[in-house]
N, C-alpha and C. Protein backbone atom coordinates (compact mmCIF):
# COMPACT_ATOMS: atom_id res chain seq x y z
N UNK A 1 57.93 -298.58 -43.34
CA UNK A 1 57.21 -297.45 -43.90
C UNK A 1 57.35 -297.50 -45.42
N UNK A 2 56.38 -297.06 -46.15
CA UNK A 2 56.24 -297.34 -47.43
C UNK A 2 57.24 -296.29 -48.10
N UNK A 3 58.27 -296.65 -49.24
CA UNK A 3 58.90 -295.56 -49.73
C UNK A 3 60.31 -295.80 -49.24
N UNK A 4 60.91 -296.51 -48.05
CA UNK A 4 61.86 -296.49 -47.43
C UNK A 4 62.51 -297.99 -48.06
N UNK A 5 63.70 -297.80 -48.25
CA UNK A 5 64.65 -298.69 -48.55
C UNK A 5 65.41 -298.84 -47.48
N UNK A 6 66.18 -300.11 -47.04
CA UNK A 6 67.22 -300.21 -46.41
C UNK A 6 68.43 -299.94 -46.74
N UNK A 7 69.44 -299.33 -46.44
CA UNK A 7 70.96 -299.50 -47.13
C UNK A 7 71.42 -300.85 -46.56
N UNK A 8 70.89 -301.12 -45.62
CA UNK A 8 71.89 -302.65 -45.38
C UNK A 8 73.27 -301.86 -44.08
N UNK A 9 73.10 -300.90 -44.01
CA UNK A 9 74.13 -300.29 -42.98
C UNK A 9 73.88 -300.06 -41.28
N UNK A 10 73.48 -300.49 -40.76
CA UNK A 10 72.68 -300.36 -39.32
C UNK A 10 71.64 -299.78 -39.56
N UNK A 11 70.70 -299.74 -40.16
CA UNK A 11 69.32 -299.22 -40.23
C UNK A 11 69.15 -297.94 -41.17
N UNK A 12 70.18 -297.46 -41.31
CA UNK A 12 70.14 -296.03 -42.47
C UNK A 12 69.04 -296.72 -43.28
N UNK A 13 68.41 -295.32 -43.66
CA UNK A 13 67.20 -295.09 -44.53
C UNK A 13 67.24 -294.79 -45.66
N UNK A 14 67.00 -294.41 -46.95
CA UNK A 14 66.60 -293.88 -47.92
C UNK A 14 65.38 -293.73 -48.70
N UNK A 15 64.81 -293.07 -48.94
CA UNK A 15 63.54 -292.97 -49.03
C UNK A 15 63.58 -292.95 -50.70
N UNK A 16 62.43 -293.14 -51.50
CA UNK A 16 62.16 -293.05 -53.29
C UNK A 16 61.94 -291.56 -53.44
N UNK A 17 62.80 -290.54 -54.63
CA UNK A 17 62.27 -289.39 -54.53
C UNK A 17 61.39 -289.13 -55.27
N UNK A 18 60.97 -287.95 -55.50
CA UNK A 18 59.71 -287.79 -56.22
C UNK A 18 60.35 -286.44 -56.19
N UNK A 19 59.65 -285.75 -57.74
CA UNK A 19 59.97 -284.22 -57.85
C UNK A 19 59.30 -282.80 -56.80
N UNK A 20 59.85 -281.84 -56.62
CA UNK A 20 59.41 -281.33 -55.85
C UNK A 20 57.89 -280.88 -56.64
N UNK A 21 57.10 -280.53 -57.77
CA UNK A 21 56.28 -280.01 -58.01
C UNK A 21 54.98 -281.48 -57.70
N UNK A 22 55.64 -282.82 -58.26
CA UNK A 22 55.06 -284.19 -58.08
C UNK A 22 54.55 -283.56 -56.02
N UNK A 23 55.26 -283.46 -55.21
CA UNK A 23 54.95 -283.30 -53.80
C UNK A 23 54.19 -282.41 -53.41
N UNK A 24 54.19 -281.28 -54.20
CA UNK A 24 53.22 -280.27 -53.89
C UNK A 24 51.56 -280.63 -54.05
N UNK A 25 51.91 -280.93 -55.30
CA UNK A 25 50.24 -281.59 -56.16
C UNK A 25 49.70 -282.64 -55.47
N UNK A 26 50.73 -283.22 -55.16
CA UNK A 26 49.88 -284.28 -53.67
C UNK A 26 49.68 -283.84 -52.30
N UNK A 27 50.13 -282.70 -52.00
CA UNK A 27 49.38 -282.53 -50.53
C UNK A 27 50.39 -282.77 -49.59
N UNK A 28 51.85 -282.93 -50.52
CA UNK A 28 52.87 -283.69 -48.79
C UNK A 28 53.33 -282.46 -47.89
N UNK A 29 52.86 -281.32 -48.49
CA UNK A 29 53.28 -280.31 -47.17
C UNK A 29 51.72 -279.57 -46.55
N UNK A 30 51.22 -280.73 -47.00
CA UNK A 30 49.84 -280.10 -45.99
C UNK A 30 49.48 -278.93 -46.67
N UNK A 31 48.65 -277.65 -45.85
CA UNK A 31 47.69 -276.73 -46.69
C UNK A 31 48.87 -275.45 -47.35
N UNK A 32 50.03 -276.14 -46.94
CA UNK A 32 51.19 -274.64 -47.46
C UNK A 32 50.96 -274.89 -48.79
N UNK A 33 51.01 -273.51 -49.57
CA UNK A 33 51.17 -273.68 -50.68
C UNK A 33 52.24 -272.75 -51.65
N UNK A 34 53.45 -273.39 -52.02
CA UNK A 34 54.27 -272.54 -51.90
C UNK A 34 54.30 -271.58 -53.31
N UNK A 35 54.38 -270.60 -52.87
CA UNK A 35 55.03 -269.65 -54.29
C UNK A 35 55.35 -270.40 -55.28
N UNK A 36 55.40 -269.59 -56.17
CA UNK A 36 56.28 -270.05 -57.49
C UNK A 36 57.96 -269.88 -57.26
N UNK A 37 58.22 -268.67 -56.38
CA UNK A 37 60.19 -268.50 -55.86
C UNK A 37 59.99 -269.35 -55.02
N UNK A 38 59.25 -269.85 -53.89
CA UNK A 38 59.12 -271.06 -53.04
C UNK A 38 59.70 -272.41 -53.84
N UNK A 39 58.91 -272.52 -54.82
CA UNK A 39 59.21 -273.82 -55.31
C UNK A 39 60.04 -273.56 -55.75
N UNK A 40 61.00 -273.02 -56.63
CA UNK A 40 61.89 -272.54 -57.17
C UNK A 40 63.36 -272.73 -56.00
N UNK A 41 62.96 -272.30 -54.97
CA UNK A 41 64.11 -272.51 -53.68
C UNK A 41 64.12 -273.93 -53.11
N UNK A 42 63.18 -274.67 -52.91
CA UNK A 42 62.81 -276.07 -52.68
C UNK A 42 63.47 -276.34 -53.92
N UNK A 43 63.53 -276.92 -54.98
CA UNK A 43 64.26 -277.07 -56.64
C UNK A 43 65.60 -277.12 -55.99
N UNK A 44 66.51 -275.66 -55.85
CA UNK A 44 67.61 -275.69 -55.85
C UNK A 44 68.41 -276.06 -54.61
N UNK A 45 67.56 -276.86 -53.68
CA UNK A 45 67.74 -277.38 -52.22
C UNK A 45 68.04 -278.62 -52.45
N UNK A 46 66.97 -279.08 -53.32
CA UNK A 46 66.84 -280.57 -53.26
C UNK A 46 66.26 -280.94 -54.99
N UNK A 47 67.22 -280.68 -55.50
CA UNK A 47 67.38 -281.19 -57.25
C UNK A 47 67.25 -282.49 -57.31
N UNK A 48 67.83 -283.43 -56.53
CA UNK A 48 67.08 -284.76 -57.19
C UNK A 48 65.71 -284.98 -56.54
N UNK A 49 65.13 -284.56 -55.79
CA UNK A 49 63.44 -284.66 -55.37
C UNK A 49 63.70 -284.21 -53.80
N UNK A 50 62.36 -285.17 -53.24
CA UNK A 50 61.70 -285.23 -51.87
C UNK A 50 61.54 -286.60 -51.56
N UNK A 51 61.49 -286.71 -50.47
CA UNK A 51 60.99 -288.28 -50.37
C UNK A 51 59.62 -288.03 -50.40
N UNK A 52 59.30 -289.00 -50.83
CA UNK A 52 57.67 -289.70 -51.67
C UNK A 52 56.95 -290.34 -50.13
N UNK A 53 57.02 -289.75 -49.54
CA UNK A 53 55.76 -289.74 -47.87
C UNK A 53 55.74 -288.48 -47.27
């Protein structure tokens, strides 16, 4: 799958992140569109990004 790295550990995954506002503007949660405190709570969930699929 595109975006996915191997660790080299039995199959563990890691995916490339991307910022949470970068994910919105593309469409990766489908027609939700979150608040401005939405995104703001997504932010302080997941500070270094989202995975990028």
């Amino acid at each position: 799958m595109p975006g996915l790295q191997s660790s080299g550990r039995g199959g563990v995954q890691k995916c490339r992140l991307q910022p949470v506002d970068r994910a919105v503007a593309r469409g990766l949660y489908g027609s939700w569109r979150p608040t401005a405190d939405q995104r703001a709570r997504l932010k302080q969930i997941f500070p270094t990004g989202v995975c990028d699929y």
